[in-house]
Protein backbone atom coordinates (compact mmCIF):
# COMPACT_ATOMS: atom_id res chain seq x y z
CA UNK A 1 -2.29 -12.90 -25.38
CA UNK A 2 -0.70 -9.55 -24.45
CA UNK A 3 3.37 -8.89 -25.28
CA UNK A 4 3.88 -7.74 -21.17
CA UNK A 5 2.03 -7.95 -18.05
CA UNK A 6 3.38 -4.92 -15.67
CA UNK A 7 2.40 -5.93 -12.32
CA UNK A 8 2.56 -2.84 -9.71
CA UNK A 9 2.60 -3.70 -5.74
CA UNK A 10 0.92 -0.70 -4.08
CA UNK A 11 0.63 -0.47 -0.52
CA UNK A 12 -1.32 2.89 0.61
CA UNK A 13 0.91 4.51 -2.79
CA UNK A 14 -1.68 6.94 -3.63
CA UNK A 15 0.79 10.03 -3.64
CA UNK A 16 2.71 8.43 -5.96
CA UNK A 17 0.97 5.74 -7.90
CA UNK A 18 -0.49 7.31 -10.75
CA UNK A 19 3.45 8.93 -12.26
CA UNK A 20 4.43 5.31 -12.41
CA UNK A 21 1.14 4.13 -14.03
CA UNK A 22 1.29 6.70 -16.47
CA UNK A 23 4.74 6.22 -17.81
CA UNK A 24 3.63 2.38 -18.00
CA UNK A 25 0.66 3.30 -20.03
CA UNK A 26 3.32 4.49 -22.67
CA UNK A 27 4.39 1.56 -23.54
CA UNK A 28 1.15 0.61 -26.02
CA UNK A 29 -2.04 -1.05 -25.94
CA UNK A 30 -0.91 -4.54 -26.21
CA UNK A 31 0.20 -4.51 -22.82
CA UNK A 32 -1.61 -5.56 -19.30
CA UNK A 33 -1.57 -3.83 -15.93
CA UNK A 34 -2.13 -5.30 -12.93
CA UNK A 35 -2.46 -2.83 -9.73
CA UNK A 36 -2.15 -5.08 -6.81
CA UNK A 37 -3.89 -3.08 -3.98
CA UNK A 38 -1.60 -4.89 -0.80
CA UNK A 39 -4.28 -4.48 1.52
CA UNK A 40 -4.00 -0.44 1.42
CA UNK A 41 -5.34 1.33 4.56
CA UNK A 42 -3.99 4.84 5.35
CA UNK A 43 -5.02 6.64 2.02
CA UNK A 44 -7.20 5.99 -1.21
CA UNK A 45 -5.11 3.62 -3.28
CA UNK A 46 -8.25 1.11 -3.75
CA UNK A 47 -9.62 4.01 -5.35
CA UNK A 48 -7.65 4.99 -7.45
CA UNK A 49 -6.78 1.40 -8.54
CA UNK A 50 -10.22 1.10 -9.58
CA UNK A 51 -10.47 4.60 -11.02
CA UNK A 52 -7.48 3.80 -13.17
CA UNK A 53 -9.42 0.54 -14.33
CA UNK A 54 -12.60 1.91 -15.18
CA UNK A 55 -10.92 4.75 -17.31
CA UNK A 56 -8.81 1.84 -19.30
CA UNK A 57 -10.74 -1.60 -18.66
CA UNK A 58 -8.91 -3.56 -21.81
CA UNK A 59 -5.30 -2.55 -20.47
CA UNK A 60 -5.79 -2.25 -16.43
CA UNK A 61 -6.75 -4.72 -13.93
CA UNK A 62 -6.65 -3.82 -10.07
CA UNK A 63 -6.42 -6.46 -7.57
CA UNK A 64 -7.30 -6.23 -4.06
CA UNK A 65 -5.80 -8.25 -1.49
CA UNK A 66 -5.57 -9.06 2.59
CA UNK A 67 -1.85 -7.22 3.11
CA UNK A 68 1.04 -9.74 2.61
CA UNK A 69 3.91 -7.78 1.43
CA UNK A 70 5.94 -7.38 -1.58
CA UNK A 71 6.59 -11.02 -2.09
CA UNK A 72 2.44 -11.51 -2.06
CA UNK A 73 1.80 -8.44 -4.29
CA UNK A 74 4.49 -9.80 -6.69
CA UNK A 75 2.65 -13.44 -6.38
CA UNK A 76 -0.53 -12.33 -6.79
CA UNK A 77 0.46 -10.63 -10.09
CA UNK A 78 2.10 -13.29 -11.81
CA UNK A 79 -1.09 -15.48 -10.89
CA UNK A 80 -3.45 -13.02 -12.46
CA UNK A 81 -0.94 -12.33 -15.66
CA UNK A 82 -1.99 -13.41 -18.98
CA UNK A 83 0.85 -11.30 -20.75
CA UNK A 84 3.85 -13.41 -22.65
CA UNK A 85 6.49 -11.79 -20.21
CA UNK A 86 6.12 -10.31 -16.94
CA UNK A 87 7.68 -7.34 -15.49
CA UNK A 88 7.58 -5.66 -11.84
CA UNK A 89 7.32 -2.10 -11.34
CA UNK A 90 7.26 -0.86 -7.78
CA UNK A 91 4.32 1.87 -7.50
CA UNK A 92 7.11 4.93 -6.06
CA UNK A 93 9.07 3.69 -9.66
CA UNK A 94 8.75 4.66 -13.33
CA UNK A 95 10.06 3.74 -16.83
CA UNK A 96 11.57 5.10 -19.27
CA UNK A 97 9.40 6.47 -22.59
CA UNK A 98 12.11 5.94 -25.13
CA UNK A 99 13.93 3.37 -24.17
CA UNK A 100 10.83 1.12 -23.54
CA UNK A 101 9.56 2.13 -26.70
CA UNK A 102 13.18 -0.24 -27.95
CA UNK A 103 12.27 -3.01 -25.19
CA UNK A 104 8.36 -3.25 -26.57
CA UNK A 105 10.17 -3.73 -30.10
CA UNK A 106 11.74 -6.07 -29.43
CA UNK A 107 9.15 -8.35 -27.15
CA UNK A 108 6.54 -7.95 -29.68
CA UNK A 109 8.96 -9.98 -32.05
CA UNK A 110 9.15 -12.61 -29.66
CA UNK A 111 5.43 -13.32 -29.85
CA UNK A 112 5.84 -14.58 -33.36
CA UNK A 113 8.48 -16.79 -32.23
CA UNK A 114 7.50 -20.57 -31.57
CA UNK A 115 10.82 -20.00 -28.71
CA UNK A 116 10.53 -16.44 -27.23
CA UNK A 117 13.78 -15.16 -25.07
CA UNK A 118 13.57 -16.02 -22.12
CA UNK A 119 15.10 -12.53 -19.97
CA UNK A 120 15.11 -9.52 -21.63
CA UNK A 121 17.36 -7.38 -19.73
CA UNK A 122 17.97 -3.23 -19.29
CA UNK A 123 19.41 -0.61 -17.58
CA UNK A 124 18.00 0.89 -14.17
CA UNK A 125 18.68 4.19 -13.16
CA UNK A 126 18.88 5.64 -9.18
CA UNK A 127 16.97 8.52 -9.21
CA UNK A 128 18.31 9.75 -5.98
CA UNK A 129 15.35 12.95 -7.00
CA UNK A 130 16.13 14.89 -3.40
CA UNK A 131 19.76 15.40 -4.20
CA UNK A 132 19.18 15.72 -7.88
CA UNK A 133 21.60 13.43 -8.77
CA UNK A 134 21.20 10.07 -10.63
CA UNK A 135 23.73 7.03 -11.39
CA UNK A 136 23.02 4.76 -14.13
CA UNK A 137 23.78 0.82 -13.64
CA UNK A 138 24.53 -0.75 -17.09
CA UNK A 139 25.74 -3.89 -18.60
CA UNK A 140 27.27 -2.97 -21.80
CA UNK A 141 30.56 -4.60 -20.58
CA UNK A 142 28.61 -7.58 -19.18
CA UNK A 143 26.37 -8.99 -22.39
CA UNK A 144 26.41 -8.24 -25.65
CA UNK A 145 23.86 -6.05 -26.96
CA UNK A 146 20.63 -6.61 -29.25
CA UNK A 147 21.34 -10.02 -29.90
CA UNK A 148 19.59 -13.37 -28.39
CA UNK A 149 22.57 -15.32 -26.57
CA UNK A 150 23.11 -17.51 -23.91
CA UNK A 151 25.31 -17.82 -20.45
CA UNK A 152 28.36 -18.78 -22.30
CA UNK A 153 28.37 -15.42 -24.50
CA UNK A 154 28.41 -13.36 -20.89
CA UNK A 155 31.98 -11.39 -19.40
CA UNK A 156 32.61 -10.21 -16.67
CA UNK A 157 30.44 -8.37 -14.07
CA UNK A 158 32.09 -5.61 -12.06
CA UNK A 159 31.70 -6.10 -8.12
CA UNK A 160 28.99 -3.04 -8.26
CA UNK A 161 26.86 -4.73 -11.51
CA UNK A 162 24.02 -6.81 -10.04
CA UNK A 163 21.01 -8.30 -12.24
CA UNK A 164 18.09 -6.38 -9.63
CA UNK A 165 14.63 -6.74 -10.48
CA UNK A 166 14.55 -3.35 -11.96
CA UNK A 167 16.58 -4.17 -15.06
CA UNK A 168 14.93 -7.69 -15.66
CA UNK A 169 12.23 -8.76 -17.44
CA UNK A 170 11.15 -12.53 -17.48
CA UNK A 171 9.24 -14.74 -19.66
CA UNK A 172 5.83 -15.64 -17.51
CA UNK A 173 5.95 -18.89 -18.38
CA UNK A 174 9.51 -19.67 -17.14
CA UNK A 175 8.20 -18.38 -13.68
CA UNK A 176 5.61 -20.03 -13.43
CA UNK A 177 7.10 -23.95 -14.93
CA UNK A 178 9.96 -23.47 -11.77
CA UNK A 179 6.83 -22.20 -9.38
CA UNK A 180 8.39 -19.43 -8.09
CA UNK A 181 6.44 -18.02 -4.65
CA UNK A 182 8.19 -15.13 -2.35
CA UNK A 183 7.67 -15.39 0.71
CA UNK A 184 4.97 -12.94 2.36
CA UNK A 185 5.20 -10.42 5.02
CA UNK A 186 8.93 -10.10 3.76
CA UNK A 187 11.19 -7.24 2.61
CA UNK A 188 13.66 -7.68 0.09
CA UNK A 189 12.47 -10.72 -1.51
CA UNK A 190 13.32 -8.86 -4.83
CA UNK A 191 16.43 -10.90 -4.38
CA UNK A 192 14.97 -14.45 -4.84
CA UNK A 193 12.62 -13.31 -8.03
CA UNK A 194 15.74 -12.07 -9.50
CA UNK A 195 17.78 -14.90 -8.26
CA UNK A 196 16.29 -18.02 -8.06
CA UNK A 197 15.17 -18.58 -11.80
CA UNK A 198 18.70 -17.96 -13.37
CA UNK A 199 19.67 -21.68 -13.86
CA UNK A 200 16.71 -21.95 -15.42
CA UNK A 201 16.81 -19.25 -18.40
CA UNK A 202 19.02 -20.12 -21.73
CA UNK A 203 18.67 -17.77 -23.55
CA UNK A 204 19.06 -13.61 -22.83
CA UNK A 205 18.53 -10.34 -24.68
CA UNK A 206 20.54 -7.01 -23.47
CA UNK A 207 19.38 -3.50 -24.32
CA UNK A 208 21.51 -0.70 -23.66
CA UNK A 209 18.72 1.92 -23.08
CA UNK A 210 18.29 3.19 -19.33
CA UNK A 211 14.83 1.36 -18.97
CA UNK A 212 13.84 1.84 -15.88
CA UNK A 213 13.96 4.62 -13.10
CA UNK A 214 14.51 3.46 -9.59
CA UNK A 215 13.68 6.21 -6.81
CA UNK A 216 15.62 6.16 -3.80
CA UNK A 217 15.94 8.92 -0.88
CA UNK A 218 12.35 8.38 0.78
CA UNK A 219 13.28 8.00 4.82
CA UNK A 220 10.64 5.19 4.97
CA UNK A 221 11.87 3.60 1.86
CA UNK A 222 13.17 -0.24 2.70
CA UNK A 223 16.69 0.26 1.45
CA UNK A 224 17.15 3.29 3.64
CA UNK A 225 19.91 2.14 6.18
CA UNK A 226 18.45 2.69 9.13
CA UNK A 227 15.31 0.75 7.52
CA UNK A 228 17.30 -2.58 6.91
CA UNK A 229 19.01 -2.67 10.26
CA UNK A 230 15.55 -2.78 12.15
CA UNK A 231 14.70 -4.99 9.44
CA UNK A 232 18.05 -7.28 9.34
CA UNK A 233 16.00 -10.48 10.51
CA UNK A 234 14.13 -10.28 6.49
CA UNK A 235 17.26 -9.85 5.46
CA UNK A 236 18.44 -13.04 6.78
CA UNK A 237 15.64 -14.86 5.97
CA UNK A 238 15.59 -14.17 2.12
CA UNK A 239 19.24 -15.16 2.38
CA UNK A 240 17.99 -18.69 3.92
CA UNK A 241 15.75 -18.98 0.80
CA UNK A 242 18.24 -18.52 -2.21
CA UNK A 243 20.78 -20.56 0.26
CA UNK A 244 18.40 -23.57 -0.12
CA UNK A 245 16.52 -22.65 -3.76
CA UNK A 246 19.60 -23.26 -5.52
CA UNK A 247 22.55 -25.63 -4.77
CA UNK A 248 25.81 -24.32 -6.21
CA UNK A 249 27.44 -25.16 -8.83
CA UNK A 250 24.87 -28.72 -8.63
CA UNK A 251 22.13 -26.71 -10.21
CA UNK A 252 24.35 -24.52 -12.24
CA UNK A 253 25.52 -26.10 -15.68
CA UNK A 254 27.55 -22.95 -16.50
CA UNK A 255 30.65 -21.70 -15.21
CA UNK A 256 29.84 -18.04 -15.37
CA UNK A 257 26.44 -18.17 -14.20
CA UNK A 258 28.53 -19.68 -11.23
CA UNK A 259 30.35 -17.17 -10.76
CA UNK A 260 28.26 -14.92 -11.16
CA UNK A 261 25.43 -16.31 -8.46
CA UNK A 262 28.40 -17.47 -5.84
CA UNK A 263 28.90 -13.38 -5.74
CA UNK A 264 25.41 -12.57 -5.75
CA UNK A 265 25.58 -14.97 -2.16
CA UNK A 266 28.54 -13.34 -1.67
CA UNK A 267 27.31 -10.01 -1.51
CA UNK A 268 24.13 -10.91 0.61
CA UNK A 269 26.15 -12.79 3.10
CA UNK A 270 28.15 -9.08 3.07
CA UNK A 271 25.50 -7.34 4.06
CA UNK A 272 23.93 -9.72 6.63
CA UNK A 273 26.98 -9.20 8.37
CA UNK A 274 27.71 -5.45 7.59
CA UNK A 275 24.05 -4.55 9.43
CA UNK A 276 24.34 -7.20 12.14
CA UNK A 277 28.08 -5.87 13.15
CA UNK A 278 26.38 -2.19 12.80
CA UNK A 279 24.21 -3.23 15.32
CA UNK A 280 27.06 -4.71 17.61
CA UNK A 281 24.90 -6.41 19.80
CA UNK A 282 25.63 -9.77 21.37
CA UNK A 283 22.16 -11.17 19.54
CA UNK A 284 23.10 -9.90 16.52
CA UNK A 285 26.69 -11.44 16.78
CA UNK A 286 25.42 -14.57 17.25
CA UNK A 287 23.02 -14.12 14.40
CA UNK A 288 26.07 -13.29 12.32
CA UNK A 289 27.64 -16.45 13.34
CA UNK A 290 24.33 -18.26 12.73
CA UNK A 291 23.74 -17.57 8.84
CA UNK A 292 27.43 -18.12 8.65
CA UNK A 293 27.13 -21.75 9.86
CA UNK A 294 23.70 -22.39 7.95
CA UNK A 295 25.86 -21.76 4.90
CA UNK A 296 28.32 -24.10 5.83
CA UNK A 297 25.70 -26.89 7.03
CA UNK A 298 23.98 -26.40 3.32
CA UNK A 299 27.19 -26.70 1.59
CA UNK A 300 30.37 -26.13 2.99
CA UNK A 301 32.99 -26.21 0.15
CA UNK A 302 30.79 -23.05 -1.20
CA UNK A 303 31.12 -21.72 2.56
CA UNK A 304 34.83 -21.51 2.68
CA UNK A 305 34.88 -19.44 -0.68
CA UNK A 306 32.28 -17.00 0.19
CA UNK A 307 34.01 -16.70 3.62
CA UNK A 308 37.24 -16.19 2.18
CA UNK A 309 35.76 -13.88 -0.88
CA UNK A 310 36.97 -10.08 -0.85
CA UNK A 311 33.76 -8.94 -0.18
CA UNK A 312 33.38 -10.80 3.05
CA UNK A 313 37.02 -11.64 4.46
CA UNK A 314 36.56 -7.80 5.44
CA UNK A 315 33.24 -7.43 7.20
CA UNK A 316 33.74 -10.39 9.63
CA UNK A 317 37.20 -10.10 11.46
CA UNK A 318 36.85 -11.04 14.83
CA UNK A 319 37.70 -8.75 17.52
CA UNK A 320 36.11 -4.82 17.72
CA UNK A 321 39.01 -4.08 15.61
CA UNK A 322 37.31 -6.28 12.96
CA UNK A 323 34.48 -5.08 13.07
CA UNK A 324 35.05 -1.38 12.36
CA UNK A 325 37.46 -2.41 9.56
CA UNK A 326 34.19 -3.91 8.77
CA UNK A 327 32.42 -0.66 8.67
CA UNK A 328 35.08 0.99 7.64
CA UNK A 329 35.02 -0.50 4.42
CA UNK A 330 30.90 -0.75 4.03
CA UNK A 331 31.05 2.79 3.90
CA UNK A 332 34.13 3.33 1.53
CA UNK A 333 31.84 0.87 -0.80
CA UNK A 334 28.85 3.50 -0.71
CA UNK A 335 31.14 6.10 -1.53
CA UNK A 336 32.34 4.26 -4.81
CA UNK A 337 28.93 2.41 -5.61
CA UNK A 338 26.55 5.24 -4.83
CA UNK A 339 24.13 2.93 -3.46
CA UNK A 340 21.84 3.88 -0.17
């Protein structure tokens, strides 16, 4: 069995492709790649995918597929994977040399064990690479560090500290014993891989090493603002999916993990309504008022404290006056959090 299966969505990413390959390559030869060609049209990422498997046949597999999405790319790899863990990397992404070489440490040791970790989890850089500026996202006040431990051992996290899919690594086996699918033809769906198996993992190892380098700043790029508000009906749909994938706190038998999940809700519920009010349409009002009542219809006592919840008591005042104190406070947030 391999320590890690990398599994790398590419959708017509030839420009790009083969920087993020190569810094995965780093990481040893106990490791497997999977290229997931999504169905590439516009440029020669089959190509290369199969270039890149020919020169390294024991480490690299590329899949071709009918184009499905992210969710689909991300499926298909962790059908294919035959590693003990299983990581995403998206194809415009890279990690980190040295502080991989720590992660790869410490996952080989959990091959000997008859109980391996279940997340291993690291730091994610934006590499905001036009402006030449970068913000690290860490969790040294969060978990504690090199140690196994469990939901219980966790503080606080900050209201900018999210567990994304760039700073998680899960064991394949856990994914695949809760049968986690994204949906396809979807943006942002990163949400439910990185949301939906929490209740399920026990156990948790934190590395303070900035593992992997998220680039942002492309215009095209799906968390490019303009991008999610043409997009804002995905948006709402992936929030449908962790609404019903986990009931809260039923399926929850911590009281941290919680907290911590009600906020993750919290926060897309926020921006649901931060991109529909940008919009200020009367569709996208009523769409606004329409995720807002499926929460409530799913479970309504968690409804009134999201609704009442800093993040979101804000963003959905009635009245146009709401709504640009709304907006008003959206962008103070991207100010602070240097996100977008």
């Amino acid at each position: 069995m391999k320590t890690i299966t990398f599994a790398i969505p590419c959708y017509n990413s030839a420009s790009y492709m083969d920087v993020c390959i190569e810094s995965i390559m780093k990481c040893g030869d106990d490791i497997e790649i999977l290229i997931v060609n999504d169905g590439s049209t516009k440029d020669d990422t089959a190509e290369k995918a199969d270039e890149w498997q020919a020169r390294h046949p024991g480490i690299i597999k590329a899949i071709h597929k009918e184009n499905g999405g992210h969710g689909s790319a991300v499926n298909a790899g962790l059908a294919a994977a035959t590693g003990l863990y299983y990581k995403v990397v998206d194809s415009d992404d890279w990690l980190d040399e040295a502080a991989m070489r720590e992660i790869m440490a410490y996952l080989r040791e959990q091959a000997t064990r008859e109980n391996p970790t279940d997340m291993v989890i690291g730091n994610y850089v934006y590499e905001k690479v036009h402006e030449g500026k970068r913000t690290i996202m860490h969790y040294r006040n969060v978990f504690p560090e090199s140690k196994e431990f469990g939901w219980e051992d966790v503080g606080h996290f900050s209201q900018s500290q999210y567990l994304l899919m760039h700073s998680v690594i899960y064991r394949t086996e856990l994914l695949r014993d809760i049968d986690l699918k994204l949906p396809e033809h979807t943006f942002y769906v990163d949400n439910i891989f990185v949301y939906v198996p929490l209740p399920h993992v026990k156990t948790m190892y934190y590395r303070d090493v900035d593992m992997y380098r998220y680039f942002i700043g492309r215009e095209d790029q799906s968390v490019n603002e303009s991008v999610m508000m043409s997009r804002i009906d995905q948006q709402l749909r992936v929030t449908r999916v962790m609404i019903d994938s986990v009931r809260l706190p039923d399926d929850v038998s911590d009281r941290r993990l919680e907290h911590y999940m009600e906020n993750y809700l919290s926060m897309m519920m926020c921006i649901c309504s931060i991109f529909l009010r940008m919009q200020n349409t009367d569709e996208s009002e009523d769409k606004r008022e329409e995720i807002w009542m499926y929460l409530k219809d799913s479970n309504e006592t968690l409804y009134r404290r999201i609704r009442r919840s800093v993040l979101n008591m804000g963003t959905n005042l009635p009245t146009e006056f709401g709504r640009r104190i709304g907006l008003t406070g959206y962008r103070m947030a991207q100010k602070i959090f240097k996100f977008n």
